[in-house]
Protein backbone atom coordinates (compact mmCIF):
# COMPACT_ATOMS: atom_id res chain seq x y z
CA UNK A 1 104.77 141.26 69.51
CA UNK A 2 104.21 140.56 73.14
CA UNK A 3 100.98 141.13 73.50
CA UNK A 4 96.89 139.61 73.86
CA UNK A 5 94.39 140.42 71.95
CA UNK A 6 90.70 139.45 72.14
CA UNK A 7 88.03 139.92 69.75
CA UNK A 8 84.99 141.78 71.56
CA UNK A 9 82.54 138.91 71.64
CA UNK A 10 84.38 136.99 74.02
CA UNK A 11 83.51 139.94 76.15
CA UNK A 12 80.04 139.77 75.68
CA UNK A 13 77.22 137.18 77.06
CA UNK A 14 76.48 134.49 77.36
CA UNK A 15 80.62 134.26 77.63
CA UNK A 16 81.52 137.22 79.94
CA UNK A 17 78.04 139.21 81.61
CA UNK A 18 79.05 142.24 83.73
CA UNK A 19 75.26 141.83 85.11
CA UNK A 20 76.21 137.96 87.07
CA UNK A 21 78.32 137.28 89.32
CA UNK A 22 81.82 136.93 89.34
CA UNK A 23 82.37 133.34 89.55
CA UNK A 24 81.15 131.93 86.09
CA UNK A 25 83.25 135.32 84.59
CA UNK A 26 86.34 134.12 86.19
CA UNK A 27 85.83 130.40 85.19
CA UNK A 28 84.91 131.21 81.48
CA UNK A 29 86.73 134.80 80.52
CA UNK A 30 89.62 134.69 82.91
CA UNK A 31 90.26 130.91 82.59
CA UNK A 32 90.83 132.22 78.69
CA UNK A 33 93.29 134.84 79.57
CA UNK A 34 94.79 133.11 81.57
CA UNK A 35 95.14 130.30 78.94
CA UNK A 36 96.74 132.76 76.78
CA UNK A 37 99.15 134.09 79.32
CA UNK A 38 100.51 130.57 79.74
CA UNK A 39 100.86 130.46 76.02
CA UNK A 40 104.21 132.61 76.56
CA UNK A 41 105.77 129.78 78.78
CA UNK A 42 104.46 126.67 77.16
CA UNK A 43 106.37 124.38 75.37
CA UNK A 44 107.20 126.08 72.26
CA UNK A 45 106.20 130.40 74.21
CA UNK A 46 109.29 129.78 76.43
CA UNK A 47 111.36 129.33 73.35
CA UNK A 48 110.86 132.92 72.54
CA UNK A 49 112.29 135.69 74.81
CA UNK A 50 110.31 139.49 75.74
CA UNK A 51 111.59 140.92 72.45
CA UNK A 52 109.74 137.68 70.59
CA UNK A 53 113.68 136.37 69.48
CA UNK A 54 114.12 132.37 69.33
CA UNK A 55 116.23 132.32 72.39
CA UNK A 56 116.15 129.84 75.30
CA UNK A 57 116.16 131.99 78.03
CA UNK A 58 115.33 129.39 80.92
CA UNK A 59 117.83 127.42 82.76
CA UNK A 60 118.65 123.99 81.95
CA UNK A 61 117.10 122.67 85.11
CA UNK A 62 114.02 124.80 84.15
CA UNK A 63 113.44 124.00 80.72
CA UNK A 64 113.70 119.83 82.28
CA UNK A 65 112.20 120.42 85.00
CA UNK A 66 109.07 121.48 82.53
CA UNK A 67 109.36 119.07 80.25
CA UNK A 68 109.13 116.24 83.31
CA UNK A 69 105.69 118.02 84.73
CA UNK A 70 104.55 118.40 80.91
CA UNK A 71 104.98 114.60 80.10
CA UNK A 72 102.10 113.93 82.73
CA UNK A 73 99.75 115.93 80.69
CA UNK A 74 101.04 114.54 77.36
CA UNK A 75 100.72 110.83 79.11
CA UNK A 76 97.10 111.52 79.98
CA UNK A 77 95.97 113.44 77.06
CA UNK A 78 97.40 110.38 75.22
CA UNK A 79 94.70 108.60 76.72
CA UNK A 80 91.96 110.11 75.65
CA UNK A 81 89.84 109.00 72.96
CA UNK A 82 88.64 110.99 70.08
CA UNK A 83 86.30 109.35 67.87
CA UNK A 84 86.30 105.11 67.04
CA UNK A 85 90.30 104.40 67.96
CA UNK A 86 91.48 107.48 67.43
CA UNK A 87 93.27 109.30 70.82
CA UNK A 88 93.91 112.39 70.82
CA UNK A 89 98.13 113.34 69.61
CA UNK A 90 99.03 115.20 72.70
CA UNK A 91 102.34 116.30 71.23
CA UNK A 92 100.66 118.16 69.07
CA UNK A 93 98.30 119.51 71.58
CA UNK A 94 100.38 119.85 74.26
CA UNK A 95 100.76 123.67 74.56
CA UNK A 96 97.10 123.87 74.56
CA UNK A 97 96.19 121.41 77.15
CA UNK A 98 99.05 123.04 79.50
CA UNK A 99 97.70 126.26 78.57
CA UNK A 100 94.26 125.68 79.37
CA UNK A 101 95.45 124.01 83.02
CA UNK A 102 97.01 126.70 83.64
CA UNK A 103 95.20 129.66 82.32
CA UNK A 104 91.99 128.11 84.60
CA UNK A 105 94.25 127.50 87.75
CA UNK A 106 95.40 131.66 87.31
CA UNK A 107 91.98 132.32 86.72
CA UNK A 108 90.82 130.20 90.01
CA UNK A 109 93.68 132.44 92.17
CA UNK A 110 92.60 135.67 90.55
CA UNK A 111 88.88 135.32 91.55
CA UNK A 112 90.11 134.02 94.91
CA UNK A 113 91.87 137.35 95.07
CA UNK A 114 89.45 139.65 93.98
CA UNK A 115 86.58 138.27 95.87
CA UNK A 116 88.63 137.26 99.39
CA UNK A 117 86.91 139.18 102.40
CA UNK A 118 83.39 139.10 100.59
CA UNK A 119 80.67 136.86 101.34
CA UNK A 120 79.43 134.47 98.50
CA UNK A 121 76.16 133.47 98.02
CA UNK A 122 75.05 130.43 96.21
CA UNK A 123 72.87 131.24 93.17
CA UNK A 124 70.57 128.75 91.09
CA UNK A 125 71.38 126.17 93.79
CA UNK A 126 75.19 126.16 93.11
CA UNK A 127 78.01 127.68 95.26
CA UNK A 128 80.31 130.15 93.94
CA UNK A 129 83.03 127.25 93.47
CA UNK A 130 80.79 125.09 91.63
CA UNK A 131 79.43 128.11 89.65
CA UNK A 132 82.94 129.03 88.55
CA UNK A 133 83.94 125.32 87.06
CA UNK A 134 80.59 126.11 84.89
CA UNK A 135 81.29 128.99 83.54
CA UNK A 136 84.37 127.51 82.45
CA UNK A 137 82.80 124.30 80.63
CA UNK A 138 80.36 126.41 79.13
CA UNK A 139 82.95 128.00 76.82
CA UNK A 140 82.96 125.28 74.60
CA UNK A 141 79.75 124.07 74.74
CA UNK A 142 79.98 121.95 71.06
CA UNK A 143 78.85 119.39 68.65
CA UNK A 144 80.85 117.62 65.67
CA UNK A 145 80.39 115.03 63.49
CA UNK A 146 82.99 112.01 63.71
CA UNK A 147 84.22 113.12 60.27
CA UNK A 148 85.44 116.31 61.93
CA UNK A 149 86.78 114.69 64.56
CA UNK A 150 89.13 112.49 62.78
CA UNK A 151 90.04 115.49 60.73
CA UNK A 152 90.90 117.40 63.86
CA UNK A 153 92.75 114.34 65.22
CA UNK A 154 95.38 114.54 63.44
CA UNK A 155 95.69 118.77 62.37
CA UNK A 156 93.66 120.63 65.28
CA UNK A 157 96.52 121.56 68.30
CA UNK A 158 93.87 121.89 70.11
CA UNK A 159 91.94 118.93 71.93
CA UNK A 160 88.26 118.08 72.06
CA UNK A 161 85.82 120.32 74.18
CA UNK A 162 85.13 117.81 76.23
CA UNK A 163 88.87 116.98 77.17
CA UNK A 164 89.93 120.77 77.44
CA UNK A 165 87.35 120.74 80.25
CA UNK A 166 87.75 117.57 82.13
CA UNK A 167 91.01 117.04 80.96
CA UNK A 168 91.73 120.41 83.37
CA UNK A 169 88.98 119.69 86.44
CA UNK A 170 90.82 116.22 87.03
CA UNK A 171 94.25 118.10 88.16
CA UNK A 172 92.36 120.65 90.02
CA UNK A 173 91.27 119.04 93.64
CA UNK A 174 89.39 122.82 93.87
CA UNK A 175 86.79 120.74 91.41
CA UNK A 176 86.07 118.10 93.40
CA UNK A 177 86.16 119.72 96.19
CA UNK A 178 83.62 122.28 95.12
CA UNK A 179 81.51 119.40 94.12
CA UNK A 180 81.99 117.14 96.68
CA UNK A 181 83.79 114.04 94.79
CA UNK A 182 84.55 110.97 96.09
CA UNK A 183 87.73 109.00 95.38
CA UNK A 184 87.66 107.32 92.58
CA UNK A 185 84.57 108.78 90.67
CA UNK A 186 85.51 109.99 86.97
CA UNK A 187 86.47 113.44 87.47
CA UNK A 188 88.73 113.03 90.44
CA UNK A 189 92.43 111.86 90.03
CA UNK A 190 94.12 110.07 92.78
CA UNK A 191 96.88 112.90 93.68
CA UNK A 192 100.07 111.32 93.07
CA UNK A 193 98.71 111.34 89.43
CA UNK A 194 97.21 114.69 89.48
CA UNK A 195 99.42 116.68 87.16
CA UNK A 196 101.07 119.66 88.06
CA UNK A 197 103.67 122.37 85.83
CA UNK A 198 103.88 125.11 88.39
């Protein structure tokens, strides 16, 4: 089937509130859609075409092209450690991490859509920009034991919170812009290494 489904609390507070503004909404609830948007032209969604049949319906030079940009999220999700020694297996993560890149980057031009021509006010002493890259951490807001860890190490195709957020803000210079990073500092990736699928 090619469709999305969502189950109703993710569009309920504290992960989508109709009563804030639209920033944290976008950054949390849209960054999710659009996560699982990008799910149908990841590395194993573009294997299947509209009808949902195994077929490779992107060019050679696409399907390549993709697998080039998706190596420099593989290499730095590789990188990335999950508990003691253990990094995190991006092959098996790698849909996730590219869909969570690019479900927050449609998310970021959706909001910058809807909201271009209105004046944004900071609120709680952040500006809208920094107040959408919150909302989008706070999804996964978590806590694990190490055993947990090491079990989702090496089953879970999906990475650590932690990484699925700042794995993401490091390839998107809106982040530090909106909070004013310097080179160098943590979060911000010099931008020949900042990685990029579309």
């Amino acid at each position: 089937m090619n469709d999305m489904n969502f189950p109703a609390g993710v569009l309920l507070p504290p992960l989508f509130d109709p009563k804030i503004d639209d920033a944290p909404n976008y950054g949390n609830t849209g960054g999710t859609i659009g996560h699982e948007l990008i799910h149908g032209f990841d590395d194993e969604g573009r294997q299947f075409d509209a009808a949902g049949n195994l077929k490779d319906w992107w060019a050679e030079s696409d399907g390549k092209e993709f697998e080039k940009r998706a190596s420099c999220i593989a290499d730095q999700y590789a990188g990335y450690t999950v508990v003691d020694d253990i990094k995190i297996n991006s092959r098996l993560t790698l849909g996730e991490d590219v869909a969570d890149l690019g479900g927050l980057i449609l998310a970021w031009v959706a909001w910058k859509d809807a909201t271009s021509g209105r004046t944004l006010e900071p609120r709680d002493g952040l500006t809208p920009e920094q107040r959408f890259f919150v909302g989008f951490a706070q999804w996964t807001c978590e806590n694990q034991r190490d055993e947990d860890k090491r079990v989702n190490a090496l089953t879970n195709p999906h990475s650590p919170g932690i990484y699925r957020i700042n794995g993401v803000v490091v390839n998107m210079p809106e982040f530090s812009a909106a909070f004013s990073c310097k080179p160098g500092a943590p979060l911000v990736r010099p931008p020949d290494k900042v990685c990029k699928i579309w």
